[in-house]
PDB file of N, CA and C in Angstrom:
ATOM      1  N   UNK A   1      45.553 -23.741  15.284  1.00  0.00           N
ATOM      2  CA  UNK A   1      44.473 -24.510  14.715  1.00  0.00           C
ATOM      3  C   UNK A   1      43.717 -23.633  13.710  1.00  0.00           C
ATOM      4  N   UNK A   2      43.455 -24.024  12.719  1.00  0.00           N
ATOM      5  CA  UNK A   2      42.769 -23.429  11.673  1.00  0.00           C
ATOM      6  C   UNK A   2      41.523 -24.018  11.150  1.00  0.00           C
ATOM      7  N   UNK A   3      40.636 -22.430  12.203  1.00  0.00           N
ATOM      8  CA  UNK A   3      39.130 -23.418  11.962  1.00  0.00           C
ATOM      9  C   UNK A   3      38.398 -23.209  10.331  1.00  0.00           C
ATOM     10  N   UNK A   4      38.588 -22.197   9.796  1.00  0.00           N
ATOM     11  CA  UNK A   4      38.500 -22.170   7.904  1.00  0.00           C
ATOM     12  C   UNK A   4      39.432 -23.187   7.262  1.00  0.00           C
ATOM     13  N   UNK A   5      38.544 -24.151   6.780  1.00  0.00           N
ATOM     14  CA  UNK A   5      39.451 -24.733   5.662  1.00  0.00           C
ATOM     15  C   UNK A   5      39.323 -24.347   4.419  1.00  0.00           C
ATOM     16  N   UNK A   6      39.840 -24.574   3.307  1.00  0.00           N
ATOM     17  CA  UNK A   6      39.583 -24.307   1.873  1.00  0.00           C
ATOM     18  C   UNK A   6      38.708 -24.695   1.426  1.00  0.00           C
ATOM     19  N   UNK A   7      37.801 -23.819   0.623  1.00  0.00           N
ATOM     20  CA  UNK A   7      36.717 -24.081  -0.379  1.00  0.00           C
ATOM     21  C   UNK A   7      37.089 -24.271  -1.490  1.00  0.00           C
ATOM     22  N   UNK A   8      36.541 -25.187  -2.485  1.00  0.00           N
ATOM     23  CA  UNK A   8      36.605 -25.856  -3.484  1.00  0.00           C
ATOM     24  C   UNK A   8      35.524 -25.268  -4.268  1.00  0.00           C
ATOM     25  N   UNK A   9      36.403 -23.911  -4.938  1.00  0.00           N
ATOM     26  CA  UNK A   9      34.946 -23.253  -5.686  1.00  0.00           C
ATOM     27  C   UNK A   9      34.647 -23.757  -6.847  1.00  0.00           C
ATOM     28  N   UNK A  10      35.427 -24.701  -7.324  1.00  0.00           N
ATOM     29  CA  UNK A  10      35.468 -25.361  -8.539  1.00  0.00           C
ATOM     30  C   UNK A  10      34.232 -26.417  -8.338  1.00  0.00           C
ATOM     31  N   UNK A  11      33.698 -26.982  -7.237  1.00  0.00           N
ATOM     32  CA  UNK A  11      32.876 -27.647  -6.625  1.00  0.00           C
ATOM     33  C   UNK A  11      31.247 -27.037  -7.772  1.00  0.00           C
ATOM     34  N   UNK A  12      31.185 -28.925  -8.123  1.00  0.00           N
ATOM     35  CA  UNK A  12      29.364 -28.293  -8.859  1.00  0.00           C
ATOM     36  C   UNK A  12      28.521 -29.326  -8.214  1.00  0.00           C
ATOM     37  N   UNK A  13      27.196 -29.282  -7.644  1.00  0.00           N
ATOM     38  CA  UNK A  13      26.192 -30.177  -7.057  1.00  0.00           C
ATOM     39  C   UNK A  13      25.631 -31.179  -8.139  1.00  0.00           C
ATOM     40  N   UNK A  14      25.503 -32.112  -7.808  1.00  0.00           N
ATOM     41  CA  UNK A  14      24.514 -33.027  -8.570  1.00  0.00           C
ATOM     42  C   UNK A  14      23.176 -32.122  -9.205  1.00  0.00           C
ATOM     43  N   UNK A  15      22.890 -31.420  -8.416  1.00  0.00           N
ATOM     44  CA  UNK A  15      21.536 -29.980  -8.560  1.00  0.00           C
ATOM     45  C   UNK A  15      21.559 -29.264  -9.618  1.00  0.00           C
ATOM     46  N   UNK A  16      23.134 -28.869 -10.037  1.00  0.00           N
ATOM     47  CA  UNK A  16      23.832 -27.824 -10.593  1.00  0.00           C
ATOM     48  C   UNK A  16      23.212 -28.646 -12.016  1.00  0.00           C
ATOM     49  N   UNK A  17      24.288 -29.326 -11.636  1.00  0.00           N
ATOM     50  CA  UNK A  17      24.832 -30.228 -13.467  1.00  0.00           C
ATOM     51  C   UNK A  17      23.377 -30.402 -13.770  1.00  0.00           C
ATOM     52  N   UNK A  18      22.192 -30.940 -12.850  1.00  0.00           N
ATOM     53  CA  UNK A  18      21.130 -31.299 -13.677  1.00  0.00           C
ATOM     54  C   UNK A  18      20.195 -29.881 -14.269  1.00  0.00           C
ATOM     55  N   UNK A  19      20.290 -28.843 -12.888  1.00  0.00           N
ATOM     56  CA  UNK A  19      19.843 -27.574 -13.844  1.00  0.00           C
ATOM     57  C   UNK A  19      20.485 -27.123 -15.224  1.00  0.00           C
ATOM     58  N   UNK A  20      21.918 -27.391 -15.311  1.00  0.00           N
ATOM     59  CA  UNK A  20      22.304 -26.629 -16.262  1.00  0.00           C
ATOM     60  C   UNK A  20      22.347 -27.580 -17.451  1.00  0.00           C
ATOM     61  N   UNK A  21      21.996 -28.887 -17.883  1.00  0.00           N
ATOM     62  CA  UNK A  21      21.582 -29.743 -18.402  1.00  0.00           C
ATOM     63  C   UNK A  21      20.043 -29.571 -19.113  1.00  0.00           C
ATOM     64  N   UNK A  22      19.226 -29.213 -17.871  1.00  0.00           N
ATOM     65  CA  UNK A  22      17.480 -28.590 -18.303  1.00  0.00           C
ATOM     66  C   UNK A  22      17.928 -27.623 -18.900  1.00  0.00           C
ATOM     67  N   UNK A  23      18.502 -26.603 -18.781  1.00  0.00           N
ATOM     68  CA  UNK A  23      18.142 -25.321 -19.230  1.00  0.00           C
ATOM     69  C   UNK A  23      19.039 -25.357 -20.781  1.00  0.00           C
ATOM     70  N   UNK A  24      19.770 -26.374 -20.783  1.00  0.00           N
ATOM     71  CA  UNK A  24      20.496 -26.451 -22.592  1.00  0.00           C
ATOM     72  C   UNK A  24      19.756 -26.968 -23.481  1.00  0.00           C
ATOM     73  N   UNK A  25      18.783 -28.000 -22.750  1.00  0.00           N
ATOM     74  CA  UNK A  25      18.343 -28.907 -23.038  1.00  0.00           C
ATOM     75  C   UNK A  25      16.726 -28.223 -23.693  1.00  0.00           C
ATOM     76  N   UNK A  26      15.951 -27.353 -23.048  1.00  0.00           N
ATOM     77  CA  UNK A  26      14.474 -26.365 -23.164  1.00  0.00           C
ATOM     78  C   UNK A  26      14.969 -24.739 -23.419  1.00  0.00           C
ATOM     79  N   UNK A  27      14.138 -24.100 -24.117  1.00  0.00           N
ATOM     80  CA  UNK A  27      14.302 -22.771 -24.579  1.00  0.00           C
ATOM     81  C   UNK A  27      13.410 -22.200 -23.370  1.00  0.00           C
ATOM     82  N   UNK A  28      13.753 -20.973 -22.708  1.00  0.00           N
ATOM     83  CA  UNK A  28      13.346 -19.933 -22.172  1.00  0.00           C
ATOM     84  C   UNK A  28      12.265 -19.302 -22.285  1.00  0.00           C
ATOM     85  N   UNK A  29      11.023 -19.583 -21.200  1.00  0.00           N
ATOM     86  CA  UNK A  29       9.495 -19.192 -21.242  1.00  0.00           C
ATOM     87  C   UNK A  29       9.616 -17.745 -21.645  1.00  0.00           C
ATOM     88  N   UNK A  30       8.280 -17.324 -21.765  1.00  0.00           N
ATOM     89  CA  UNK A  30       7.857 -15.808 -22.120  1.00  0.00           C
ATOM     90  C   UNK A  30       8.192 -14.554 -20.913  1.00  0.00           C
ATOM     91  N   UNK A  31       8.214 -15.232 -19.908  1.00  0.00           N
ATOM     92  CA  UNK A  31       8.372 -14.677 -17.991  1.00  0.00           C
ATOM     93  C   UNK A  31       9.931 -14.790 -18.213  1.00  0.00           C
ATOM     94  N   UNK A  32      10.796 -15.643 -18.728  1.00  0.00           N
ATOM     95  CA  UNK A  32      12.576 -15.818 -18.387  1.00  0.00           C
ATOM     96  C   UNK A  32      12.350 -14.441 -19.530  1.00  0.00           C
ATOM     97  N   UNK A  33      12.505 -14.530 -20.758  1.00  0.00           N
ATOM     98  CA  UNK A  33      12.572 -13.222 -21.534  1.00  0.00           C
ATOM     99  C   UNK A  33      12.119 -11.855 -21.201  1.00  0.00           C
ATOM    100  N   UNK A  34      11.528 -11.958 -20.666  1.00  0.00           N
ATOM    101  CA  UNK A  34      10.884 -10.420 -20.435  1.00  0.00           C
ATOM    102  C   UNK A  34      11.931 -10.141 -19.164  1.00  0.00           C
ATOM    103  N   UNK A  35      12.236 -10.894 -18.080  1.00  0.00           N
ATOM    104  CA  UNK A  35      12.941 -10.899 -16.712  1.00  0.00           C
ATOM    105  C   UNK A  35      14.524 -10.365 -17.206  1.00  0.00           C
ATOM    106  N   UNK A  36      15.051 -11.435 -18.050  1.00  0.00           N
ATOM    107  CA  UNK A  36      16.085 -10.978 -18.704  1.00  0.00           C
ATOM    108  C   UNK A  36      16.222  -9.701 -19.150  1.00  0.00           C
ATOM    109  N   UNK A  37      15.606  -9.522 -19.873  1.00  0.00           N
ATOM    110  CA  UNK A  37      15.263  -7.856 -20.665  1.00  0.00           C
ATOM    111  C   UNK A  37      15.109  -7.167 -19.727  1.00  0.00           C
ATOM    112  N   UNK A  38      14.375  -7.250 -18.441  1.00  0.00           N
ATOM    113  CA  UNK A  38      14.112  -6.071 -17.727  1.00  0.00           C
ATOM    114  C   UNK A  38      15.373  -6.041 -16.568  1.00  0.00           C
ATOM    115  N   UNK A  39      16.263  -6.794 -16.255  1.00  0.00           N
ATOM    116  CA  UNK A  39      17.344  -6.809 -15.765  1.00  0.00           C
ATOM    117  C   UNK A  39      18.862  -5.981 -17.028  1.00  0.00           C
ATOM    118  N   UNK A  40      19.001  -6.933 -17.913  1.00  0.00           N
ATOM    119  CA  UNK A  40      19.696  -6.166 -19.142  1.00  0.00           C
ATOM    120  C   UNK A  40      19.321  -4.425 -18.925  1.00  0.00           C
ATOM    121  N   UNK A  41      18.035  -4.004 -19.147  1.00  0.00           N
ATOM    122  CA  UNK A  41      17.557  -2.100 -18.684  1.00  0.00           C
ATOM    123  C   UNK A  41      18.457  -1.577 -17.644  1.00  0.00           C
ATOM    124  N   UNK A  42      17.819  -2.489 -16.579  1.00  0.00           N
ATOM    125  CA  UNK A  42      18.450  -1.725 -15.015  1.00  0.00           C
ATOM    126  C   UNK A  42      20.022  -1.994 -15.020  1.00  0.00           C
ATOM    127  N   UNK A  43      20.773  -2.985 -15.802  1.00  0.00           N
ATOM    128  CA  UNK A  43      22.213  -2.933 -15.260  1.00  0.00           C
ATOM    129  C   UNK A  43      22.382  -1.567 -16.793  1.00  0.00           C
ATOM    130  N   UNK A  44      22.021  -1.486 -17.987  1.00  0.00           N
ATOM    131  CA  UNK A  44      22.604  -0.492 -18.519  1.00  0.00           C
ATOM    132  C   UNK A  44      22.400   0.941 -17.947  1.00  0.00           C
ATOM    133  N   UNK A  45      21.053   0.994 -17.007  1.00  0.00           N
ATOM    134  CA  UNK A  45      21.044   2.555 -16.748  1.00  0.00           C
ATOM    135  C   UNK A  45      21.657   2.768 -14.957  1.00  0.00           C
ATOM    136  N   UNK A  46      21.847   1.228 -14.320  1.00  0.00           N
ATOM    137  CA  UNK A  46      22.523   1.691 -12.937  1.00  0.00           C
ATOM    138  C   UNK A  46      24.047   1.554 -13.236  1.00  0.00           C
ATOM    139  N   UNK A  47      24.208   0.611 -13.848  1.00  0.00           N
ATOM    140  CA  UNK A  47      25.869   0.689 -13.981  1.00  0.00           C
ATOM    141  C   UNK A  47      26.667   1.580 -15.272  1.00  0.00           C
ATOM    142  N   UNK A  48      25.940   2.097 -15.825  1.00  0.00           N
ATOM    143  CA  UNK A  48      26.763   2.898 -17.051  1.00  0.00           C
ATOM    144  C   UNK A  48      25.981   4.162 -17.250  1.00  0.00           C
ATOM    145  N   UNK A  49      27.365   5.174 -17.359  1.00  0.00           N
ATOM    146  CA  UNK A  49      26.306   6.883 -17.221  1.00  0.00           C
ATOM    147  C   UNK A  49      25.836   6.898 -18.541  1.00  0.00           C
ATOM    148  N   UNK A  50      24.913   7.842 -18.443  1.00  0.00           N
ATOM    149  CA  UNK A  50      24.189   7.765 -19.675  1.00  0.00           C
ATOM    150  C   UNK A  50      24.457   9.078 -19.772  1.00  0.00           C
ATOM    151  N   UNK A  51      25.114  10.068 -20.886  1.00  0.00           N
ATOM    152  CA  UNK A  51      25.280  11.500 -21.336  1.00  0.00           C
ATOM    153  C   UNK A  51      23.931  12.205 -21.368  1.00  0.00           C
ATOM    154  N   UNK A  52      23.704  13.100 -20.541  1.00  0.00           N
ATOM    155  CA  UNK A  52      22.423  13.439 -20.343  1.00  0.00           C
ATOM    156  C   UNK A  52      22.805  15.262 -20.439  1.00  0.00           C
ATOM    157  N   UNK A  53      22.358  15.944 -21.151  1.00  0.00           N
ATOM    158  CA  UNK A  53      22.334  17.354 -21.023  1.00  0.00           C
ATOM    159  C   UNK A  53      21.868  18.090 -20.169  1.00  0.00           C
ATOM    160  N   UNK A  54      22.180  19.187 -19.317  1.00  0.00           N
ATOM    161  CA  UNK A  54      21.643  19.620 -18.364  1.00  0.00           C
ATOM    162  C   UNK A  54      20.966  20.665 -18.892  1.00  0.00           C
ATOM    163  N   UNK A  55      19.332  20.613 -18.443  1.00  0.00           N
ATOM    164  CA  UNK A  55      18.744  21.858 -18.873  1.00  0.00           C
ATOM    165  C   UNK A  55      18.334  22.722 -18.026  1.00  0.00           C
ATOM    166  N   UNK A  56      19.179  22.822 -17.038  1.00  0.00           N
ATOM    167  CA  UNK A  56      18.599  23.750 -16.298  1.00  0.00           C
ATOM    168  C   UNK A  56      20.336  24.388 -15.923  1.00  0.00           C
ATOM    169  N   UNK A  57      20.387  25.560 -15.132  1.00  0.00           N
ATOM    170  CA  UNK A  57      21.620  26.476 -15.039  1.00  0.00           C
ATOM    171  C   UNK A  57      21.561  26.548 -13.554  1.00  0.00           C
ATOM    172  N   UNK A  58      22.848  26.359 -12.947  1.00  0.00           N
ATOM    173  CA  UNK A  58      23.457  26.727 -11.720  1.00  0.00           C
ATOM    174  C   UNK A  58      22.498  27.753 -10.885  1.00  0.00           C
ATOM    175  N   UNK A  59      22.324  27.416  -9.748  1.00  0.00           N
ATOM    176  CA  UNK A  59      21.629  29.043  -8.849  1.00  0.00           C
ATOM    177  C   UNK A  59      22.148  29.280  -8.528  1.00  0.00           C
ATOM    178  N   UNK A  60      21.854  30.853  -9.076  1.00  0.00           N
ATOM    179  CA  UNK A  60      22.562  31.862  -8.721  1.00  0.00           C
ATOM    180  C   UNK A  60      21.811  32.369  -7.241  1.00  0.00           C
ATOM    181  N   UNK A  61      22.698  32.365  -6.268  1.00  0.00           N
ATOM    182  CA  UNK A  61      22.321  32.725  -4.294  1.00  0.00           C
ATOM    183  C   UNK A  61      22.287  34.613  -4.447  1.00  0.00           C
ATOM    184  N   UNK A  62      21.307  35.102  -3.532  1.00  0.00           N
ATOM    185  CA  UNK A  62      21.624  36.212  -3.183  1.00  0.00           C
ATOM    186  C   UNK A  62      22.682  36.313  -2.555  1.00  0.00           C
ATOM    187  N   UNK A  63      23.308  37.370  -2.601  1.00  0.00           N
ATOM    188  CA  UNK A  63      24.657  38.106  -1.666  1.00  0.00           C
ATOM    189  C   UNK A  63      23.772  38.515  -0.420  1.00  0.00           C
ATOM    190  N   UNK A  64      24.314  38.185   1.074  1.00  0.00           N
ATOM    191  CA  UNK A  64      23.682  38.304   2.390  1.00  0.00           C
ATOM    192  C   UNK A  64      24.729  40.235   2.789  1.00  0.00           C
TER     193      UNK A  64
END
């Protein structure tokens, strides 16, 4: 018996179609832009290295 059946990810809500209808339909408040932008920041500096120079040098340990 197979209690998982298949999901239908292709599946869109009545909810869906009408959000994504509003949002083609009205331009993006001053709060969606800035949110955007400040997400766009954090995925370029968490997901991609940024070449950074090291200014400082290896320590050097005393010999025990």
């Amino acid at each position: 018996m197979n209690i998982f059946k298949r999901m239908n990810k292709a599946f869109v809500s009545k909810i869906d179609e009408f959000m994504q209808q509003f949002d083609n339909q009205n331009s993006k408040s001053n709060s969606q832009e800035k949110e955007i932008e400040k997400h766009k920041t954090i995925f370029k500096h968490r997901d991609h290295k940024i070449n950074q120079k090291k200014s400082s040098s290896p320590v050097k340990w005393p010999k025990d």
